[in-house]
N, C-alpha and C. Protein backbone atom coordinates (compact mmCIF):
# COMPACT_ATOMS: atom_id res chain seq x y z
N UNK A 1 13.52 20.68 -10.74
CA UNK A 1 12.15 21.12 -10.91
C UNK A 1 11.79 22.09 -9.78
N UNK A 2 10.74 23.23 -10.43
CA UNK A 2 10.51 24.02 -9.40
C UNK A 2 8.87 23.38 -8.90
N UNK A 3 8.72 23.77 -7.52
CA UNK A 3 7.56 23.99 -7.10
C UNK A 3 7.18 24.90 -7.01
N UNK A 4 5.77 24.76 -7.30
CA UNK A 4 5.01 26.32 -7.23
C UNK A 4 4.27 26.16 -5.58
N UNK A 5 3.71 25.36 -5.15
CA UNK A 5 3.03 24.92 -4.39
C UNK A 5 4.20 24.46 -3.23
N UNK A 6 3.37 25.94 -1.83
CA UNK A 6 4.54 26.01 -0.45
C UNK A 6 3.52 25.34 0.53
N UNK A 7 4.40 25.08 1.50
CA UNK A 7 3.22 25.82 3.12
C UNK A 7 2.77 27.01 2.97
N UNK A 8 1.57 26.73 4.19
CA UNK A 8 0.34 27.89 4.74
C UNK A 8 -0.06 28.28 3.30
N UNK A 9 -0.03 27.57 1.86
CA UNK A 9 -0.72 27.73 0.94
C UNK A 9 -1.84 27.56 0.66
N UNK A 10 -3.09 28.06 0.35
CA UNK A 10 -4.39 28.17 0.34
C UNK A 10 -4.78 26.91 -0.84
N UNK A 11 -5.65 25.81 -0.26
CA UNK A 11 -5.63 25.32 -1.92
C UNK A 11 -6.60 24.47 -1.97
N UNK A 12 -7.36 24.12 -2.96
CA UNK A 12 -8.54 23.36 -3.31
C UNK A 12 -8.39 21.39 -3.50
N UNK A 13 -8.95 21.08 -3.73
CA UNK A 13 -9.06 19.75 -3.89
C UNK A 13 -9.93 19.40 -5.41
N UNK A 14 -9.10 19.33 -6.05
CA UNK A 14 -9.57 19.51 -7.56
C UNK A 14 -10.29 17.80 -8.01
N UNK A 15 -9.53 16.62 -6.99
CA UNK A 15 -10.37 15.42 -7.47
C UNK A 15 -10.41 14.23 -6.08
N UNK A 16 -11.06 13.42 -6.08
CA UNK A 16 -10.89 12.70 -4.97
C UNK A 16 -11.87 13.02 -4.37
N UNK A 17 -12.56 11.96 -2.78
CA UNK A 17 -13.21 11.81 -2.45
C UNK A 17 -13.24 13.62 -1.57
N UNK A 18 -12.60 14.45 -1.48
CA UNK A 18 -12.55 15.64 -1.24
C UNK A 18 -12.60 16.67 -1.77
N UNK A 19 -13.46 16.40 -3.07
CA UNK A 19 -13.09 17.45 -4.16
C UNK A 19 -13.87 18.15 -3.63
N UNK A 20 -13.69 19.80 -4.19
CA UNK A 20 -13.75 21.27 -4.04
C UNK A 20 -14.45 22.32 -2.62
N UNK A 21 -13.13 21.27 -1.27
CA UNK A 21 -12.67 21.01 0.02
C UNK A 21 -11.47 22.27 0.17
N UNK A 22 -11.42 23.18 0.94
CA UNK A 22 -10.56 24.00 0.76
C UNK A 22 -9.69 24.10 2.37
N UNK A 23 -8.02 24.11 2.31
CA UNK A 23 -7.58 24.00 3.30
C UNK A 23 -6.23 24.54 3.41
N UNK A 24 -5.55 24.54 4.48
CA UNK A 24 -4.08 24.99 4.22
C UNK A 24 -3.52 23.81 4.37
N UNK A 25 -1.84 23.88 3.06
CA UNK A 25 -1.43 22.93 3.16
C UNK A 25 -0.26 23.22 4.18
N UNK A 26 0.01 22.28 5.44
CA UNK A 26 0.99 22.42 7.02
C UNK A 26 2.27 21.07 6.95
N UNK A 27 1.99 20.58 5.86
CA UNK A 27 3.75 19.70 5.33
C UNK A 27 3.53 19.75 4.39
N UNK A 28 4.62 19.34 3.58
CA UNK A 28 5.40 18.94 2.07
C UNK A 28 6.08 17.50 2.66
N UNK A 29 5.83 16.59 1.58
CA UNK A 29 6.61 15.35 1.90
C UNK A 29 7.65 14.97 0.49
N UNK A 30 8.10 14.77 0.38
CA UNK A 30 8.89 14.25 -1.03
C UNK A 30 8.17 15.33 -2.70
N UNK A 31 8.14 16.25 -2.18
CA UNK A 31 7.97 17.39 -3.65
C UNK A 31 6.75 16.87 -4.18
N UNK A 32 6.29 15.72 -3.50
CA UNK A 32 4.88 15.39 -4.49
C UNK A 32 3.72 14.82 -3.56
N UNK A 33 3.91 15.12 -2.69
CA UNK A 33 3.14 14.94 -1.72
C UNK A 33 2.57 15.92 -0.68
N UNK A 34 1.50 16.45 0.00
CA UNK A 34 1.16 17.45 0.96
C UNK A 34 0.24 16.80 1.68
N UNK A 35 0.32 17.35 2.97
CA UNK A 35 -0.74 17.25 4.48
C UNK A 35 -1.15 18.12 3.92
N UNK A 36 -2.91 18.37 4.12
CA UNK A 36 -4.11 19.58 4.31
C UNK A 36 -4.40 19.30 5.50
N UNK A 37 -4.77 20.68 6.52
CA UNK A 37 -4.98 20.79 7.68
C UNK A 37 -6.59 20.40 7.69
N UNK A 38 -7.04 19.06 7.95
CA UNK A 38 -8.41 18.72 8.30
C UNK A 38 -9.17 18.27 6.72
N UNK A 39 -8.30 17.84 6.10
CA UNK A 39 -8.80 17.26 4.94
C UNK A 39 -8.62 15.33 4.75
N UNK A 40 -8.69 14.68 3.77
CA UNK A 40 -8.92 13.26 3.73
C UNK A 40 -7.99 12.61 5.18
N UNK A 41 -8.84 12.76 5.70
CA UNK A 41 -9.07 11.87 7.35
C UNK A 41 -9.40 10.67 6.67
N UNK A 42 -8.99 9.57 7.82
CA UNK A 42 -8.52 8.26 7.87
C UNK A 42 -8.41 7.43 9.17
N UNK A 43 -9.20 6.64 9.53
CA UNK A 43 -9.02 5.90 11.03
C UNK A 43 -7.82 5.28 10.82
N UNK A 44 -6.86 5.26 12.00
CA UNK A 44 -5.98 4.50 12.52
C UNK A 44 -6.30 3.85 13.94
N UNK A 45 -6.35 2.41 13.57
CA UNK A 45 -6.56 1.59 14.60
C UNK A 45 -5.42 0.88 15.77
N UNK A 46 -5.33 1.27 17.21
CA UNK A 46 -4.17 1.49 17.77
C UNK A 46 -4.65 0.60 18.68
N UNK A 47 -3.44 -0.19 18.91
CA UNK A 47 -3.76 -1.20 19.58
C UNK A 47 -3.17 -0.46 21.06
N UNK A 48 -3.48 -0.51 22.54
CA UNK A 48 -2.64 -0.41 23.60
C UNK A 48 -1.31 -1.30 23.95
N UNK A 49 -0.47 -0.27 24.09
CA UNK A 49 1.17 -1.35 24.81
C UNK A 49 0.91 -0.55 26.17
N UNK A 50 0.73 -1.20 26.82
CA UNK A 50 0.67 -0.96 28.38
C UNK A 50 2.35 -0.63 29.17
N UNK A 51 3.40 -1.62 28.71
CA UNK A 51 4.52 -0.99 28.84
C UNK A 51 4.95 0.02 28.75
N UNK A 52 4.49 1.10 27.51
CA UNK A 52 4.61 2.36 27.47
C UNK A 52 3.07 3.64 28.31
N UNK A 53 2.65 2.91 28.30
CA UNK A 53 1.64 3.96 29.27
C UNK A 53 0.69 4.54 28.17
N UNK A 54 0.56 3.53 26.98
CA UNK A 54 0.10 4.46 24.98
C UNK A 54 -1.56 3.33 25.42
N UNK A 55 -2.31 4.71 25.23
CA UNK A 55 -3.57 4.37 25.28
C UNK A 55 -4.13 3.47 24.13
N UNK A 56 -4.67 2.90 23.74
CA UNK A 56 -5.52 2.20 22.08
C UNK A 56 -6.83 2.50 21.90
N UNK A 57 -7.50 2.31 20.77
CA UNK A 57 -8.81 3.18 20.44
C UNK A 57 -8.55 3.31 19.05
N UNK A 58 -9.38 4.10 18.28
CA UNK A 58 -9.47 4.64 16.86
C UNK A 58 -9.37 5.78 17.13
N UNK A 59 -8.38 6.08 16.50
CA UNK A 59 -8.22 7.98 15.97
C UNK A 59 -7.84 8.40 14.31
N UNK A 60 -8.46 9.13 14.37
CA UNK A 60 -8.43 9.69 13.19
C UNK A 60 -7.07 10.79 12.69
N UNK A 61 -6.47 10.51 11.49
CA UNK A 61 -5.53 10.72 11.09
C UNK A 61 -5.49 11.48 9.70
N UNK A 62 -5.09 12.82 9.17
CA UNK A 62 -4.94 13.17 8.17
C UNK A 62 -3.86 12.22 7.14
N UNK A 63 -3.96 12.24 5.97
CA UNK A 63 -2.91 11.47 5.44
C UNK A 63 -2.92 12.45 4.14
N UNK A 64 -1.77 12.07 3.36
CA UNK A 64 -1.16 12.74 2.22
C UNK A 64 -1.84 13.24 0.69
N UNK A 65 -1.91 13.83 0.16
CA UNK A 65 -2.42 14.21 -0.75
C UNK A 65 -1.78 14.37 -2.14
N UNK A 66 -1.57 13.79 -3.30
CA UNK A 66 -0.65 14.31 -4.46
C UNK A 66 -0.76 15.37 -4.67
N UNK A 67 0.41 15.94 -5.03
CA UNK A 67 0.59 17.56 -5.60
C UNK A 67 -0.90 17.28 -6.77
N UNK A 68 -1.07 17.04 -7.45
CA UNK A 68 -1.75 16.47 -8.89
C UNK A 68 -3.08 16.78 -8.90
N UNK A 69 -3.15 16.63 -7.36
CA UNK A 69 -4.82 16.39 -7.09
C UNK A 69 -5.37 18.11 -6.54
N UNK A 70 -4.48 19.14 -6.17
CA UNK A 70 -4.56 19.86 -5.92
C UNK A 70 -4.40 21.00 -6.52
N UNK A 71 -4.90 22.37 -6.72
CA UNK A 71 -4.83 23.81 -6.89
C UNK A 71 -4.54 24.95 -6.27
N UNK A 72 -4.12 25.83 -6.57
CA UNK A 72 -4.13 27.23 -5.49
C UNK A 72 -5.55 27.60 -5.93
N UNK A 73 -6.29 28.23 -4.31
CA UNK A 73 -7.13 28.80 -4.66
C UNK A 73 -6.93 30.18 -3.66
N UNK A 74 -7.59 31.49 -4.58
CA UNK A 74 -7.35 32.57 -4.39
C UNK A 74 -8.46 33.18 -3.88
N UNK A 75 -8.74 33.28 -2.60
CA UNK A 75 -9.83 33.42 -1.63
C UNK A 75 -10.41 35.25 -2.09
N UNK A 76 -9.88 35.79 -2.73
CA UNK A 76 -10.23 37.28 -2.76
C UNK A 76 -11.21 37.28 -4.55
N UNK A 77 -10.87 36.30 -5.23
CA UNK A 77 -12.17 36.03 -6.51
C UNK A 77 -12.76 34.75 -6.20
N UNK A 78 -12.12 33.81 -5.30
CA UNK A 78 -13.41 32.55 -5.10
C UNK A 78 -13.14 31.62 -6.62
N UNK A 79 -11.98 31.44 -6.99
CA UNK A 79 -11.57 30.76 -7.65
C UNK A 79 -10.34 29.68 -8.07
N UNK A 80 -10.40 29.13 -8.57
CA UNK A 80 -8.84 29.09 -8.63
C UNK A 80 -7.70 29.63 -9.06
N UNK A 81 -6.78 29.68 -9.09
CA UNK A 81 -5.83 30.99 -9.03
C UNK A 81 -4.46 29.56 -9.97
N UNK A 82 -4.01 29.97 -11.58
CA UNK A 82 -3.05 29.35 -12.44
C UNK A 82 -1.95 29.94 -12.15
N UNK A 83 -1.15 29.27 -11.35
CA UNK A 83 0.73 29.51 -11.08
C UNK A 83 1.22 29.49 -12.11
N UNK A 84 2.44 29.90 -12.41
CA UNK A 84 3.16 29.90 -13.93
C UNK A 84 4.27 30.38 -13.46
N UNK A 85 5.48 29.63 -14.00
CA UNK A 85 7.02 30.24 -14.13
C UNK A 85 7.29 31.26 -15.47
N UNK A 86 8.24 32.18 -14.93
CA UNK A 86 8.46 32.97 -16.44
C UNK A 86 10.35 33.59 -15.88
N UNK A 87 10.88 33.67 -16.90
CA UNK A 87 11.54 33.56 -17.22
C UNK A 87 12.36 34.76 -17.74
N UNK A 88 13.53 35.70 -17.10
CA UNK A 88 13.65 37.13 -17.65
C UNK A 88 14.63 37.00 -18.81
N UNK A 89 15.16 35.43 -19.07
CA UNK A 89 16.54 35.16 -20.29
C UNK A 89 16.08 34.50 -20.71
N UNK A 90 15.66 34.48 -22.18
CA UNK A 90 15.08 33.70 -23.13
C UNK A 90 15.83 32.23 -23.01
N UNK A 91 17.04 32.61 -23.04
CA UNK A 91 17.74 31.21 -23.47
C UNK A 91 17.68 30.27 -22.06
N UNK A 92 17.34 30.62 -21.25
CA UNK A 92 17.18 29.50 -20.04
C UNK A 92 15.96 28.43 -20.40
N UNK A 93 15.94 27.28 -20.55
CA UNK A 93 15.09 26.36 -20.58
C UNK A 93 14.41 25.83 -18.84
């Protein structure tokens, strides 16, 4: 399967508590998954290990997004922008 959807890709939030949230996507995780830079944030609660010198507190954490839930959006019409594969040999499926 191809992906249409890279890094530093421009893209919307089509459902979810972030819908029509616009961000770049800065990982790919398993072909179906993406980080957005400053999108569905999430507290992580950290406890201190003093052995290591690791502070504890709440910080806030981006977490993953389904390919599914997302769009390209094309910042020069302010819309969303439909990817499509095509094909120059008919007979390739």
């Amino acid at each position: 399967m191809i992906n249409k959807i890279k890094k530093n890709d421009e893209v919307i939030v089509i459902t979810g508590k972030n819908k029509g949230k616009i961000g770049k996507i800065y990982k790919i995780i398993s072909k179906k998954k993406v980080f957005i830079k400053g999108l569905n944030l999430f507290k992580k609660h950290q406890k201190p290990i003093p052995s290591i010198n690791q502070i504890g507190g709440i910080f806030k954490k981006e977490n993953y997004i389904h390919i599914s839930n997302i769009a390209i959006f094309n910042k020069h019409i302010n819309k969303i922008n439909k990817k499509g594969l095509t094909f120059k040999n008919k007979n390739i499926k």
